[in-house]
C-alpha atoms as a PDB file:
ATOM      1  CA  UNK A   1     -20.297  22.381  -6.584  1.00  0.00           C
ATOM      2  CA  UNK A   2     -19.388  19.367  -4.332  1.00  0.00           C
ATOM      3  CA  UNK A   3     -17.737  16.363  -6.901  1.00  0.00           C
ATOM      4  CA  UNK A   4     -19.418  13.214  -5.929  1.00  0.00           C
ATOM      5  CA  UNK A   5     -18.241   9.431  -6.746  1.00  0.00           C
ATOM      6  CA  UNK A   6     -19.325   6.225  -6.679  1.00  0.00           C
ATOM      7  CA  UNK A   7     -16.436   3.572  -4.956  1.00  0.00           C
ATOM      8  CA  UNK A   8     -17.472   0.199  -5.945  1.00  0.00           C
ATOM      9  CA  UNK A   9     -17.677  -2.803  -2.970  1.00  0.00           C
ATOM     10  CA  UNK A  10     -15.153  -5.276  -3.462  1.00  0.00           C
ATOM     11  CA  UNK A  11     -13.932  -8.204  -1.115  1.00  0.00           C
ATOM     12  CA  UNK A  12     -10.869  -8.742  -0.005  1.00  0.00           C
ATOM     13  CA  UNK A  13      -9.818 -11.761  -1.665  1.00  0.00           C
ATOM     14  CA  UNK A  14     -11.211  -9.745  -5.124  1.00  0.00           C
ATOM     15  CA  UNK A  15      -8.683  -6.912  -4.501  1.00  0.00           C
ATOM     16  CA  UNK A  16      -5.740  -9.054  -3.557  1.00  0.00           C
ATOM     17  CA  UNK A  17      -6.884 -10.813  -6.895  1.00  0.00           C
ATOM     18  CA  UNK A  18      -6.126  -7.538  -8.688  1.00  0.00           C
ATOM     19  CA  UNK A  19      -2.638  -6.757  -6.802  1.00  0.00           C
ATOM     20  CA  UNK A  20      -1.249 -10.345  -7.866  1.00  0.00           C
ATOM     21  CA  UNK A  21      -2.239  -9.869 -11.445  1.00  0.00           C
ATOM     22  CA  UNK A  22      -0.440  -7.294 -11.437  1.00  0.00           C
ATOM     23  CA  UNK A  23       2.877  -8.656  -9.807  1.00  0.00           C
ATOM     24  CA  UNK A  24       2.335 -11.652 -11.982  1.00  0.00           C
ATOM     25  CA  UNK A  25       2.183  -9.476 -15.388  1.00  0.00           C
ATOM     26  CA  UNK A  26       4.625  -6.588 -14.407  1.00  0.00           C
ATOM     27  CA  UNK A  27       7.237  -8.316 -12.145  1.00  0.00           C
ATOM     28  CA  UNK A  28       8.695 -12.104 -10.936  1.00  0.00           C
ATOM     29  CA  UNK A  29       8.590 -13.620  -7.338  1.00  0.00           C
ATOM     30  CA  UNK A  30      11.254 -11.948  -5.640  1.00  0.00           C
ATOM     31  CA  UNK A  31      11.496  -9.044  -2.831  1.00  0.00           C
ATOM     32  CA  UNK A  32      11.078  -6.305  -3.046  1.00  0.00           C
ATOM     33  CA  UNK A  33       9.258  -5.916  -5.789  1.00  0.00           C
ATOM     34  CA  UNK A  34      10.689  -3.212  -7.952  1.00  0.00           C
ATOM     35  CA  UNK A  35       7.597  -0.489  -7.543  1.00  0.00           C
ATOM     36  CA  UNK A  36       9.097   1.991 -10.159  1.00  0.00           C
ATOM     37  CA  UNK A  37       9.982  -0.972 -12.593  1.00  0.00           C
ATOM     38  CA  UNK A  38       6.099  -1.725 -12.181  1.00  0.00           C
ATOM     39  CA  UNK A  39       4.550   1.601 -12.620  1.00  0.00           C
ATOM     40  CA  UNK A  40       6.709   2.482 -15.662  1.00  0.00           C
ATOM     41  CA  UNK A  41       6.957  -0.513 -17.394  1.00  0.00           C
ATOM     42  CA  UNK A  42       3.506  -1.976 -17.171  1.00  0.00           C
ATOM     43  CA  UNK A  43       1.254   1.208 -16.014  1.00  0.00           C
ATOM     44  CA  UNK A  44       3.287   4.424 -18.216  1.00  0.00           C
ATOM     45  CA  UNK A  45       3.867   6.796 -15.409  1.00  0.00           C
ATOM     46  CA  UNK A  46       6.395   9.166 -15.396  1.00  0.00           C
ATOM     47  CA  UNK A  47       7.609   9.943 -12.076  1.00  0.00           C
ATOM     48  CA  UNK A  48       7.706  13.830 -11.531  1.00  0.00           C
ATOM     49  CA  UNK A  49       9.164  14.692  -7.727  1.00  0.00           C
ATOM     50  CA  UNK A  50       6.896  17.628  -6.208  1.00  0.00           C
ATOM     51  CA  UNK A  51       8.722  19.318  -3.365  1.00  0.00           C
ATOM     52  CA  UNK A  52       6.798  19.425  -0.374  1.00  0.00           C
ATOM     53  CA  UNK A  53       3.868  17.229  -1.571  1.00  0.00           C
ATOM     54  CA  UNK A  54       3.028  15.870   1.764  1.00  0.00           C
ATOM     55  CA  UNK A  55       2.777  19.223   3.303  1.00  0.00           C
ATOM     56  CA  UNK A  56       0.305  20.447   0.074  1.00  0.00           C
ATOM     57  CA  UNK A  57      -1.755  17.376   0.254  1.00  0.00           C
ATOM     58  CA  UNK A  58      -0.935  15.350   3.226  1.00  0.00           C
ATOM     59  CA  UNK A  59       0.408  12.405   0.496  1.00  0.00           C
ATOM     60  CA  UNK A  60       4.096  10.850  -0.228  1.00  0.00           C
ATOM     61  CA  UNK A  61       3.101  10.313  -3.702  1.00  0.00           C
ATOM     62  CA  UNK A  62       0.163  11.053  -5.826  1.00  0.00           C
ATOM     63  CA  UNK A  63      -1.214   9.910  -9.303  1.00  0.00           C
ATOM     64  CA  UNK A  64      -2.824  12.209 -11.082  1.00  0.00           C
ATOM     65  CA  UNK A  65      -5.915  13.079 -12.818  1.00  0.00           C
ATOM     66  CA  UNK A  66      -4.988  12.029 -16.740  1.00  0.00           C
ATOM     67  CA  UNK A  67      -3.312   8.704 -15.084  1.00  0.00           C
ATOM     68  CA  UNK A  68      -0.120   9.387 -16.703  1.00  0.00           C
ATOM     69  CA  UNK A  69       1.896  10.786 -13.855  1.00  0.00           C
ATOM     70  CA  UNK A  70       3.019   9.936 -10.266  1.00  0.00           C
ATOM     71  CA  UNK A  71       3.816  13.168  -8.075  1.00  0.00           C
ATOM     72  CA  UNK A  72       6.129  12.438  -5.189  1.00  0.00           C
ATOM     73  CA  UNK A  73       7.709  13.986  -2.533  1.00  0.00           C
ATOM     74  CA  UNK A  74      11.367  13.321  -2.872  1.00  0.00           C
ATOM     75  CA  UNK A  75      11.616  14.555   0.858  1.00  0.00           C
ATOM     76  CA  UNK A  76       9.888  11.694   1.758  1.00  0.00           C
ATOM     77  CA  UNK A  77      10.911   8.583   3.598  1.00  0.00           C
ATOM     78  CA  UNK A  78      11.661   6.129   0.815  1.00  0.00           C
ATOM     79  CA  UNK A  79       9.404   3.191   2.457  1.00  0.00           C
ATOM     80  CA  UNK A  80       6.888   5.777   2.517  1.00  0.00           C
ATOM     81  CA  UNK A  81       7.205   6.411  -0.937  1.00  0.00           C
ATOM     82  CA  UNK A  82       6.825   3.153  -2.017  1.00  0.00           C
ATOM     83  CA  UNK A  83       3.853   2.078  -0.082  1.00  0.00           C
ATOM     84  CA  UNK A  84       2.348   5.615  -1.381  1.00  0.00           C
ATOM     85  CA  UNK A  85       3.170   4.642  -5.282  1.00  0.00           C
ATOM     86  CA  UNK A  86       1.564   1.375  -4.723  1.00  0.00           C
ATOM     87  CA  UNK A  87      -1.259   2.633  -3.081  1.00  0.00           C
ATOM     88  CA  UNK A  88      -1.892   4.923  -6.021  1.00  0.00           C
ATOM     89  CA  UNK A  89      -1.488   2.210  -8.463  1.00  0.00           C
ATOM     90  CA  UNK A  90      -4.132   0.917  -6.715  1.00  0.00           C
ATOM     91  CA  UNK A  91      -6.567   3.052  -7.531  1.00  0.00           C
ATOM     92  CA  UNK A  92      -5.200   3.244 -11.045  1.00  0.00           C
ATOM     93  CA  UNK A  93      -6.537  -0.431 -11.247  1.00  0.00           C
ATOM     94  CA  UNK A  94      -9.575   0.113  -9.391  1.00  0.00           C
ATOM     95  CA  UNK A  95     -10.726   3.969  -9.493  1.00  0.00           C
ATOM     96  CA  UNK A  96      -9.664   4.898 -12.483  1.00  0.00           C
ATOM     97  CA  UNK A  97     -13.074   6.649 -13.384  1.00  0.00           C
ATOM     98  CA  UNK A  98     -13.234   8.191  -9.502  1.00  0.00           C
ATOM     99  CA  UNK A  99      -9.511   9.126  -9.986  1.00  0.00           C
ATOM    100  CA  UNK A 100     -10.385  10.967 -13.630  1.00  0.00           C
ATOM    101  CA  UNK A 101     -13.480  12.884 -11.550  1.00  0.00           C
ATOM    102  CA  UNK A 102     -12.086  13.531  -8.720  1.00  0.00           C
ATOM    103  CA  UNK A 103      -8.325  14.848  -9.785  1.00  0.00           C
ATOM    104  CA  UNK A 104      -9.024  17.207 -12.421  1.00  0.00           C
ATOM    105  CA  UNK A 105      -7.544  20.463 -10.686  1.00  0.00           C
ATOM    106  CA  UNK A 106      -5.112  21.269  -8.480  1.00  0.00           C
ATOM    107  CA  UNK A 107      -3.691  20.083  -5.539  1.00  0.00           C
ATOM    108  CA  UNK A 108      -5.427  22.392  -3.326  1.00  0.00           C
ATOM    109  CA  UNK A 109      -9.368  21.392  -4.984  1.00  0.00           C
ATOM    110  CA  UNK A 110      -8.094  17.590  -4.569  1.00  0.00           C
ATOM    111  CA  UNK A 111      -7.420  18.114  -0.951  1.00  0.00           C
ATOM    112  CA  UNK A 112     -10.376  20.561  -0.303  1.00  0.00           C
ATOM    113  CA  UNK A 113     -12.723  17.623  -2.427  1.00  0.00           C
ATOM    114  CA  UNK A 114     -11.393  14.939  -0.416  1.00  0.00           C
ATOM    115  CA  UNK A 115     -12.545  16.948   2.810  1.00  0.00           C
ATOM    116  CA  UNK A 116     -15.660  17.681   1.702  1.00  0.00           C
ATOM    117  CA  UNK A 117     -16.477  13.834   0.845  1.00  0.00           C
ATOM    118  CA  UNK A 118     -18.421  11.707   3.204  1.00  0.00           C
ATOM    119  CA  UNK A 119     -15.951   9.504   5.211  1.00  0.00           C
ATOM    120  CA  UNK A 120     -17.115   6.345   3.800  1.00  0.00           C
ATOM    121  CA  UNK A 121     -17.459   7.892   0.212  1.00  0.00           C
ATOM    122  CA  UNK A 122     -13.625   7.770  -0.221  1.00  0.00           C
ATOM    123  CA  UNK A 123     -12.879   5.886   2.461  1.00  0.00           C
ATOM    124  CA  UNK A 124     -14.132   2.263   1.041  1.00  0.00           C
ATOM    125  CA  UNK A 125     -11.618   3.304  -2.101  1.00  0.00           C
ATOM    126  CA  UNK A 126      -8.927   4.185   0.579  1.00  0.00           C
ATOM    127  CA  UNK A 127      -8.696   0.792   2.197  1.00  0.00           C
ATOM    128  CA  UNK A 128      -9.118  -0.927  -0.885  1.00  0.00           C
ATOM    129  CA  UNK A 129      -5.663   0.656  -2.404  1.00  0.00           C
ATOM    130  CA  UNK A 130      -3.900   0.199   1.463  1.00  0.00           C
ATOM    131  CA  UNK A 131      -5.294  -3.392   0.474  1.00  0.00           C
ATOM    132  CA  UNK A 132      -3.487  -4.031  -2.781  1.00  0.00           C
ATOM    133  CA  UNK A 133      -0.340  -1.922  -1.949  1.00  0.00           C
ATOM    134  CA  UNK A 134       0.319  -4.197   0.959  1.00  0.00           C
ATOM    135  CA  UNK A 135      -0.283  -7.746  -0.996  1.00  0.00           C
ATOM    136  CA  UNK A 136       1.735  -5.997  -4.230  1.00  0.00           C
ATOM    137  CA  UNK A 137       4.181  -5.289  -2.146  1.00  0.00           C
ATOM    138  CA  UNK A 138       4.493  -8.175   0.758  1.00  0.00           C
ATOM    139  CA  UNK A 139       3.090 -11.156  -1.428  1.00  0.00           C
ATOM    140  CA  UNK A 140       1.397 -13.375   1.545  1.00  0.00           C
ATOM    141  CA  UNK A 141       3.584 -16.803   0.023  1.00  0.00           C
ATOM    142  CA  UNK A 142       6.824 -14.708   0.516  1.00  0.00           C
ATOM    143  CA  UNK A 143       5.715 -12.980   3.773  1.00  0.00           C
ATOM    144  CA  UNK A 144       5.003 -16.596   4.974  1.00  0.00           C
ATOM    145  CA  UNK A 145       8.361 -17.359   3.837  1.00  0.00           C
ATOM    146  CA  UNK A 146      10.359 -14.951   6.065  1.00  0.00           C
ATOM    147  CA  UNK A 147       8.322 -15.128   9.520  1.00  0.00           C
ATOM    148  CA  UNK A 148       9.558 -18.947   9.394  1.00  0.00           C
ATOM    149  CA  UNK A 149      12.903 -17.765   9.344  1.00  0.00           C
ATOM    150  CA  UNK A 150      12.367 -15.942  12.059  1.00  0.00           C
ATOM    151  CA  UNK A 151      11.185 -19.061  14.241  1.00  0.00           C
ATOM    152  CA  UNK A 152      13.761 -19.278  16.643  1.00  0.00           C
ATOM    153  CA  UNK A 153      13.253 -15.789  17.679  1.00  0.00           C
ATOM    154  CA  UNK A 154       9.576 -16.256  17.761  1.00  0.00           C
ATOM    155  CA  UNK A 155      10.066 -19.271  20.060  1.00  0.00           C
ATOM    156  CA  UNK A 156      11.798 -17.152  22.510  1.00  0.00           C
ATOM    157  CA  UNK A 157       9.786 -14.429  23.063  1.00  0.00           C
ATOM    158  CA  UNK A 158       6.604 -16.963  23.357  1.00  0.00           C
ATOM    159  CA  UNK A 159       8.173 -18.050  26.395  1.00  0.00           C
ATOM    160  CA  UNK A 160       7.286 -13.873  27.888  1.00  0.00           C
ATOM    161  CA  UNK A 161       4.655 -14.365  29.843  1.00  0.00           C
ATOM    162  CA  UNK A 162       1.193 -13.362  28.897  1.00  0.00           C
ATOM    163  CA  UNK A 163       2.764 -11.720  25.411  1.00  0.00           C
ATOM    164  CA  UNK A 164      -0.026 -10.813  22.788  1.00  0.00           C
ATOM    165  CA  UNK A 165       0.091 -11.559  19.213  1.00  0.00           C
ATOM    166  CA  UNK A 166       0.706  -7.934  18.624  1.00  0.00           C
ATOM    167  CA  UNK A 167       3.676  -7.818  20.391  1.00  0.00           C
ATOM    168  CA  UNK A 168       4.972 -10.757  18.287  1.00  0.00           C
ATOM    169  CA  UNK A 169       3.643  -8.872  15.095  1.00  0.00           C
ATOM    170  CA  UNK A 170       5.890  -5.903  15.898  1.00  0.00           C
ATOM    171  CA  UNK A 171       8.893  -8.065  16.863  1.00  0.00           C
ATOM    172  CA  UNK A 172       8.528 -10.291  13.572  1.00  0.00           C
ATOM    173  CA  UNK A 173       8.172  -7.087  11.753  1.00  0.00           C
ATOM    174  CA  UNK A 174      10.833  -4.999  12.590  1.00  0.00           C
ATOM    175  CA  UNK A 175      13.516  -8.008  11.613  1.00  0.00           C
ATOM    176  CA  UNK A 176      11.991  -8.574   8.509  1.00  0.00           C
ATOM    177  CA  UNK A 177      10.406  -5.189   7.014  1.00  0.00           C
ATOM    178  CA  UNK A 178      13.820  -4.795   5.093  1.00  0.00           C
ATOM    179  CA  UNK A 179      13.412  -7.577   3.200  1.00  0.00           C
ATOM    180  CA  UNK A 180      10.613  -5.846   1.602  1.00  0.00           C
ATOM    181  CA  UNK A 181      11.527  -2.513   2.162  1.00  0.00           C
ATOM    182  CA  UNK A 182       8.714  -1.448   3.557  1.00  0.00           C
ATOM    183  CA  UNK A 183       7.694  -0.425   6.929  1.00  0.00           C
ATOM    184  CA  UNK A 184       7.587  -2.651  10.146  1.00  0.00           C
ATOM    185  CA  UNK A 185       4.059  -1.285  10.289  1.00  0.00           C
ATOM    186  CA  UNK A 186       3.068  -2.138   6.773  1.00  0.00           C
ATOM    187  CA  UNK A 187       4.711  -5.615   7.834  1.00  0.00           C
ATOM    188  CA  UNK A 188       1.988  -5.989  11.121  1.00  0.00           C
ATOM    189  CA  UNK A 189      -0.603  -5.009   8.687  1.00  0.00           C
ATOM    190  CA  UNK A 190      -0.186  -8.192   6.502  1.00  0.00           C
ATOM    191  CA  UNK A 191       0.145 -10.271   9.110  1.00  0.00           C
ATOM    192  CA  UNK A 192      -3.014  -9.133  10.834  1.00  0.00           C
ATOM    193  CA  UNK A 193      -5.034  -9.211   7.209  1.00  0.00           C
ATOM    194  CA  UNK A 194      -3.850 -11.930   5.936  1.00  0.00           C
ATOM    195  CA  UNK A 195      -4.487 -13.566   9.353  1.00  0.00           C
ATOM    196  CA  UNK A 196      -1.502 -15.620  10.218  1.00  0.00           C
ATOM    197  CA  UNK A 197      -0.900 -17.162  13.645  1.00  0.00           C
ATOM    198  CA  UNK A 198       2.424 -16.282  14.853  1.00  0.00           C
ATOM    199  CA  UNK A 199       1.840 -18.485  18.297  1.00  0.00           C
ATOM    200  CA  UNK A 200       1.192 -21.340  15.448  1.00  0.00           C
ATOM    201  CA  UNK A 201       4.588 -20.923  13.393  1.00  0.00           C
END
C-alpha cells in the first residue's frame, strides 16, 4: 500500500527563520559553518558512511527513519555532502513526522515510495530543505559580505556588453563558493533567492 504524507506550506522567510535558529543555537557567525559540528552536537546524529549511497538512492547523504543517523556516501564530492547533510537536517526540523512515515524500511522502499509520490507531495518538502540548507549554510549577511569583496571584479565584467545577471551570478560564484565550501551553484542559488542585485553592488 502506497505511504501517503502531508508536507505542510511554509513561506520562505518562515523556513529561513528555522535555518538561522539553528545556526544561532548550534554554531557562531563564521564560514563555513561546521555542518558535522551542527548535526552532532545540537541534532545527535551519528554519521555512518554507506558505500555507494548515491547509486542506491540517488542521495549524497541521507537521514534516516528513527532520526538518529545520517547515511552518506563517502564517495561523494565533499560540497555535495555537505549541502546533502544540511538538506536532511532540514527536514529533521521540518518533516520530522513525514521523515518517521516515510523512512521506515529500506533504501530500496524509500526510493520506490518517493517514486510513487505525487510530484508536488514531496516536492513542496524538497524545496523547503534546498531552502534552509542554502541559508544554514551561506547566511545572506555573510554572503552579502563576500560579493562586495568581489566589486572590482564585478565592475569589470559590467562593462561586457549586454551581460545578464546570470552571468555575473556564476562569475561571483565561482570566486567565492570556497569561502563556504559549497558549490558555485549552491552560491547562484542564494543570490537568485535571496534576490540581490549584482548590477547594484
Amino acid at each position: 500500500m502506497a505511504k501517503s504524507v502531508a508536507v505542510p506550506f511554509l513561506r520562505l522567510p518562515d523556513i529561513w527563520k528555522e535555518a538561522e535558529a539553528v545556526r544561532a543555537k548550534c554554531w557562531d557567525s563564521t564560514i563555513p559553518v561546521n555542518i558535522d559540528v551542527i548535526s552532532e552536537r545540537c541534532f545527535d546524529l551519528l554519521f555512518v558512511p554507506i558505500p555507494s549511497l548515491s547509486s542506491m538512492v540517488n542521495l549524497d547523504a541521507y537521514v534516516t527513519g528513527n532520526l538518529r543517523e545520517i547515511h552518506y556516501d563517502p564517495a561523494s564530492i565533499d560540497v555535495r555532502v555537505r549541502f546533502s547533510v544540511a538538506h536532511e537536517l532540514g527536514h529533521v526540523v521540518m518533516h520530522p513526522g513525514q521523515i518517521t512515515t516515510l523512512r521506515s524500511g529500506s533504501y530500496a522502499e524509500w526510493k520506490q515510495t518517493i517514486d510513487n509520490l505525487p510530484d508536488l507531495e514531496w516536492g513542496r518538502a524538497e524545496f523547503q530543505a534546498r531552502e534552509f540548507a542554502g541559508r544554514l549554510l551561506v547566511p545572506k549577511e555573510a554572503l552579502i559580505t563576500e560579493i562586495g569583496k568581489e566589486k572590482a571584479k564585478l565592475d569589470g565584467a559590467k562593462k561586457i556588453p549586454d551581460i545578464e545577471h546570470d552571468a555575473l551570478a556564476l562569475a561571483v560564484a565561482r570566486t567565492i563558493c570556497g569561502r563556504f565550501n559549497v558549490s558555485g551553484k549552491v552560491i547562484q542559488m542564494r543570490i537568485k533567492s535571496e534576490g540581490i542585485d549584482l548590477f547594484n553592488v
